[in-house]
Protein backbone atom coordinates (compact mmCIF):
# COMPACT_ATOMS: atom_id res chain seq x y z
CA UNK A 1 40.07 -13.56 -8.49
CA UNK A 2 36.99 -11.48 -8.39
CA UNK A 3 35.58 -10.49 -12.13
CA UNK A 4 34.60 -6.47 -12.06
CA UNK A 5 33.01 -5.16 -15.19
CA UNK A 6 33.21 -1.08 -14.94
CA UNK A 7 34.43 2.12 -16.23
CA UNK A 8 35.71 5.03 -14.51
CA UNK A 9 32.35 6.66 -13.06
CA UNK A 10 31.40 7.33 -9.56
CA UNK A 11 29.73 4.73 -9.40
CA UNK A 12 32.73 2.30 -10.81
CA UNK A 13 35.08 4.16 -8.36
CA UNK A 14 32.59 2.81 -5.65
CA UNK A 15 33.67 -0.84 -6.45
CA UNK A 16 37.05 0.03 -7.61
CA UNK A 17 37.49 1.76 -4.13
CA UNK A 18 36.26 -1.01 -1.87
CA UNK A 19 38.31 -3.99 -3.89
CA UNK A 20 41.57 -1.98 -2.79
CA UNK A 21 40.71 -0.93 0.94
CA UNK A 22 40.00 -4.43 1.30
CA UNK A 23 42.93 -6.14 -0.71
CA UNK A 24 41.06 -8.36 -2.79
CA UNK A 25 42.11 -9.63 -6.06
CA UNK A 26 40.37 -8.58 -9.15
CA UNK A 27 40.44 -8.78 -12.82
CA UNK A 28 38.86 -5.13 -14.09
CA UNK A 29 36.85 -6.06 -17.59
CA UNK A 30 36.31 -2.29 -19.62
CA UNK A 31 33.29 -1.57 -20.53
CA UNK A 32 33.46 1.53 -22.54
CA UNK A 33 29.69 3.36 -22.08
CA UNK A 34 30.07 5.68 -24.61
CA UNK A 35 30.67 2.91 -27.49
CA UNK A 36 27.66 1.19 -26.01
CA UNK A 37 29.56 -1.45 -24.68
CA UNK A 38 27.13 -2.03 -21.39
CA UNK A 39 24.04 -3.53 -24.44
CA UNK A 40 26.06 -6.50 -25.17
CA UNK A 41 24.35 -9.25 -24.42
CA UNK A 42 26.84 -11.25 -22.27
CA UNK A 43 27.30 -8.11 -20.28
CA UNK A 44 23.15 -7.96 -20.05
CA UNK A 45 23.12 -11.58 -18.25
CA UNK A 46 24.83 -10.15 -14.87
CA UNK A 47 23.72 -6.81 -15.23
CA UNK A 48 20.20 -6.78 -16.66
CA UNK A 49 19.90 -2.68 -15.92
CA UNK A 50 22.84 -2.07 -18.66
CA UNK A 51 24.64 -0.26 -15.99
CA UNK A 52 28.18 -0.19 -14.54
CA UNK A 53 29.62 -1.76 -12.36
CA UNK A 54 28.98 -5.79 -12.24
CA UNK A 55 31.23 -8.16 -10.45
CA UNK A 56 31.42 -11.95 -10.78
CA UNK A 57 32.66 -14.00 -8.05
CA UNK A 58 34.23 -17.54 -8.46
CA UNK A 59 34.00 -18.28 -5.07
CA UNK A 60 30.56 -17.20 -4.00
CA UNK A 61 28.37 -18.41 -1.16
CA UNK A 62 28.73 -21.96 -0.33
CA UNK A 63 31.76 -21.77 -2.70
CA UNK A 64 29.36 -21.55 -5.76
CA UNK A 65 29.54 -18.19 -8.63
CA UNK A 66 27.69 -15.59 -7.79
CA UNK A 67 27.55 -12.16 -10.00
CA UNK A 68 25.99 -8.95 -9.20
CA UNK A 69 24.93 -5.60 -10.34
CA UNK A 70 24.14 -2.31 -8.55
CA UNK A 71 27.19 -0.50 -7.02
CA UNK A 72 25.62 -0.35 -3.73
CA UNK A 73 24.51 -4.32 -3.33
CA UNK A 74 28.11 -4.97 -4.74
CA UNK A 75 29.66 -2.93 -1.72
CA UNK A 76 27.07 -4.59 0.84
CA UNK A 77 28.17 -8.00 -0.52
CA UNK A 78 32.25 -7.31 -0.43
CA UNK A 79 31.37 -6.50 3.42
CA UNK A 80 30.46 -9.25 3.90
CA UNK A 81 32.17 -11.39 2.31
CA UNK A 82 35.87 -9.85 3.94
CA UNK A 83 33.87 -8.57 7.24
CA UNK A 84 35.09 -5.38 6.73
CA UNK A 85 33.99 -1.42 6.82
CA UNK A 86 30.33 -2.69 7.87
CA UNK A 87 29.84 -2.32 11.33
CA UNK A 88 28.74 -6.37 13.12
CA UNK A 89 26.50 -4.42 16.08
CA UNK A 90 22.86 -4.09 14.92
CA UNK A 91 22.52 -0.24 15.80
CA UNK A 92 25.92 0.73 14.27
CA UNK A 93 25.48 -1.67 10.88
CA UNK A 94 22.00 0.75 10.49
CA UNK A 95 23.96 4.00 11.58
CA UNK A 96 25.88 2.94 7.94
CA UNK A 97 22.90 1.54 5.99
CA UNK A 98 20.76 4.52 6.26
CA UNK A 99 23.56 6.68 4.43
CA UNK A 100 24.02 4.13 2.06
CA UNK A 101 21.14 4.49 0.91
CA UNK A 102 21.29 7.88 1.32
CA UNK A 103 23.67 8.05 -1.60
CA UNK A 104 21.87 4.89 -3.68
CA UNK A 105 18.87 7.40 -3.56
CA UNK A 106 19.43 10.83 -3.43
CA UNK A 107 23.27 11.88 -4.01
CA UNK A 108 23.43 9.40 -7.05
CA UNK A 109 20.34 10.02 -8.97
CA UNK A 110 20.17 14.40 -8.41
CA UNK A 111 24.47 14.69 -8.58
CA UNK A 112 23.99 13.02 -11.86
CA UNK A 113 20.99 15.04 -13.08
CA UNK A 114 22.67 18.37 -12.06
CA UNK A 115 25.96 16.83 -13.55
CA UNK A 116 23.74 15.62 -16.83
CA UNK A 117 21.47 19.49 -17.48
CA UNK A 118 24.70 21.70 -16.32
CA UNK A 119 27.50 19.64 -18.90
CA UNK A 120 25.53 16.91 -21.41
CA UNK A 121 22.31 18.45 -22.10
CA UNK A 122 22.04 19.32 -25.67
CA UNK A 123 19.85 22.40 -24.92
CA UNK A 124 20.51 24.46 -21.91
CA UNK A 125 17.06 24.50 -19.95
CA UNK A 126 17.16 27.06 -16.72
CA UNK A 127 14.73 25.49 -14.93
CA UNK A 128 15.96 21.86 -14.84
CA UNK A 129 19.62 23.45 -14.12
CA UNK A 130 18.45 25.72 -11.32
CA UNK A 131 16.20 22.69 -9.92
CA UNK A 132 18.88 20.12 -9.90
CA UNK A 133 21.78 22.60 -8.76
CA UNK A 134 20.28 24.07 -5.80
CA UNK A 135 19.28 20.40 -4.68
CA UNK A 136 22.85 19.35 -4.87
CA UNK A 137 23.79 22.20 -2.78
CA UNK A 138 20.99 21.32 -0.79
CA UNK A 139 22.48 17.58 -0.91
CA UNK A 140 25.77 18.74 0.25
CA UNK A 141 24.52 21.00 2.85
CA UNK A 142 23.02 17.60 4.23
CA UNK A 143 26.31 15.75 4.60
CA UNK A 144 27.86 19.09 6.38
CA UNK A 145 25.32 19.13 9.06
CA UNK A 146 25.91 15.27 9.59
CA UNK A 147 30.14 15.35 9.46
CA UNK A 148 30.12 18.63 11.81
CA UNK A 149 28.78 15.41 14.47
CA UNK A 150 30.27 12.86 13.57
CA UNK A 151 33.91 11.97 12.13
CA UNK A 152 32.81 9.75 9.35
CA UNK A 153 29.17 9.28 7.73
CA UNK A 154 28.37 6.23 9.51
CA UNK A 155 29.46 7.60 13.04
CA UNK A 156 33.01 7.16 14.54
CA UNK A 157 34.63 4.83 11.76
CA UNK A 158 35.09 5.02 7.54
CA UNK A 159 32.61 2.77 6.02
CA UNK A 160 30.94 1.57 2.89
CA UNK A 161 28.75 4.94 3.13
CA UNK A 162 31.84 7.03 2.87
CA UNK A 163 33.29 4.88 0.14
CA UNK A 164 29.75 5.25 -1.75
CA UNK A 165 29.33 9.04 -1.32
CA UNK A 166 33.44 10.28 -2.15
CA UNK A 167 33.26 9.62 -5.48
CA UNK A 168 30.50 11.74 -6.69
CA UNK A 169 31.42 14.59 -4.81
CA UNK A 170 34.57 14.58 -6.71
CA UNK A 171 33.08 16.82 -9.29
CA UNK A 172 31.63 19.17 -7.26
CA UNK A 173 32.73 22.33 -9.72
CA UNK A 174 30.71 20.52 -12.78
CA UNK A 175 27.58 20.40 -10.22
CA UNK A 176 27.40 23.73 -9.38
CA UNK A 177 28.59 23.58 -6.27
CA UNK A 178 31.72 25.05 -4.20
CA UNK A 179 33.16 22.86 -1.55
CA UNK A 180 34.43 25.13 0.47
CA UNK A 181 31.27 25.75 1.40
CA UNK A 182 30.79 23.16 3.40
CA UNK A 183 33.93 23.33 5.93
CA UNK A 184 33.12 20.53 7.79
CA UNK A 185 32.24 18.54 4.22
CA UNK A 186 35.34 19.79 2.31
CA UNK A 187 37.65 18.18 6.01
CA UNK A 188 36.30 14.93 5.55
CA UNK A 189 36.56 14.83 1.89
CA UNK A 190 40.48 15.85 1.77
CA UNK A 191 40.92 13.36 4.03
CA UNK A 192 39.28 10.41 2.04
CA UNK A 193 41.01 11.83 -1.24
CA UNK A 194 44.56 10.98 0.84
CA UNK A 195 43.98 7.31 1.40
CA UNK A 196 45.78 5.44 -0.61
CA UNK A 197 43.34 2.94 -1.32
CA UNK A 198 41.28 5.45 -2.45
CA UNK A 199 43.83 7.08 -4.80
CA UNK A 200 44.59 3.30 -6.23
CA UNK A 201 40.50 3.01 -6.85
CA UNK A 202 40.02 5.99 -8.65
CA UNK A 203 43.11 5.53 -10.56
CA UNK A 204 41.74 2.38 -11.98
CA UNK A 205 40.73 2.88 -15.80
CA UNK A 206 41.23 6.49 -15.82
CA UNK A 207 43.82 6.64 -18.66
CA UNK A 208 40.20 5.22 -20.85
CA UNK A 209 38.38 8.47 -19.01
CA UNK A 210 37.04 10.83 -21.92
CA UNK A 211 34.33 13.10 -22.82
CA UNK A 212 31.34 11.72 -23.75
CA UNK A 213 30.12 14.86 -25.80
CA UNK A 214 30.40 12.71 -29.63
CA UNK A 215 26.92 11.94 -30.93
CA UNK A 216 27.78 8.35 -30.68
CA UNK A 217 28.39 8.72 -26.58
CA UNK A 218 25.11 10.53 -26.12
CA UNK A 219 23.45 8.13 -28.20
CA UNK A 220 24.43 5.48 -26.49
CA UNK A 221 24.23 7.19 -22.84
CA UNK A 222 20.80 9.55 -23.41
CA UNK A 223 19.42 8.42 -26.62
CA UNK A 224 17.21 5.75 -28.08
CA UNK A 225 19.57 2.77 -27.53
CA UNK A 226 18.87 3.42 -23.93
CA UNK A 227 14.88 2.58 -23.97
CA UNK A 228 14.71 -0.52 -26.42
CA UNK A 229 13.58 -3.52 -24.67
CA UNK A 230 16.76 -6.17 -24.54
């Protein structure tokens, strides 16, 4: 039984996602971000960042515990641990990796910065809302050119980069952004939205889903709490 510590973000989806389309067991363990749950300190010693998601498993390599943090090392691991949605062929594995990371480095961090001055910011600033919208249309435009060649994001089959990228397009209104835009885009992501593995992932903790407008959620999420040394 695999241990996942998460809450129902994109980047929890991620995990939550890949546990079903490969039909592992796991335990889910809350961790409610906007009581400033992710500072406690046993949740600190397997995920040192104070970030969902985390997952502990049992049965590691060589049979020995092994826990992790990062959404995207977590997905890379589950690969390989069931040999699934990771392509074995050197060429193809890096046809996957390079989108992977595509999403660990760009989709992730300017989504959630467009998401973050369009919705939490307590000001509105124009600037960083223009900056950060137009690069996630810019971001999306990227991933239209690439699925009008190819049927999934690493080439012919669904992979970890498509399981990575779904979830934070999900809020594409809140980002500024209008999916129909991006034909070829908006086809690939009505077809992810009707798996049913993917419908069981992002149905995980989503009766705990809230705003997280209170003071105490933006203290905890954009305030002090988040810079202290731990």
């Amino acid at each position: 039984m695999l241990e996942v510590y998460s809450w129902p973000t994109p980047n929890g989806h991620k995990v939550h996602i890949m546990l079903e389309e490969c039909g592992l067991a796991y335990r889910v363990h809350p961790v409610d971000i906007g009581k400033g749950e992710q500072f406690a300190p046993d949740f600190l010693t397997i995920s040192p960042n104070n970030k969902i998601p985390a997952l502990v498993d049992p049965a590691g390599p060589s049979g020995q515990p092994i826990s992790l943090f990062e959404s995207g090392a977590i997905l890379l691991y589950l690969a390989g641990k069931t040999g699934r949605l990771l392509p074995a062929d050197v060429a193809g594995k890096y046809e996957v990796l390079q989108w992977l990371m595509f999403q660990v480095g760009s989709i992730g961090p300017m989504l959630g910065q467009a998401h973050h001055f369009r919705t939490y910011a307590p000001e509105q600033l124009p600037y960083a809302i223009d900056r950060y919208t137009q690069e996630a249309q810019r971001l999306y435009g990227v991933l239209n050119k690439r699925l009008a060649h190819a049927t999934y994001l690493g080439g012919a089959d669904y992979s970890i980069a498509d399981i990575a990228v779904f979830p934070w397009l999900r809020a594409w209104k809140n980002q500024g952004v209008a999916l129909a835009d991006f034909p070829h885009l908006k086809g690939w992501f009505d077809e992810i939205a009707h798996r049913p593995a993917v419908q069981r992932g992002v149905a995980v903790l989503a009766d705990a889903r809230r705003p997280l407008t209170d003071p105490q959620a933006r203290e905890a999420l954009f305030g002090e709490r988040q810079r202290q040394q731990r």
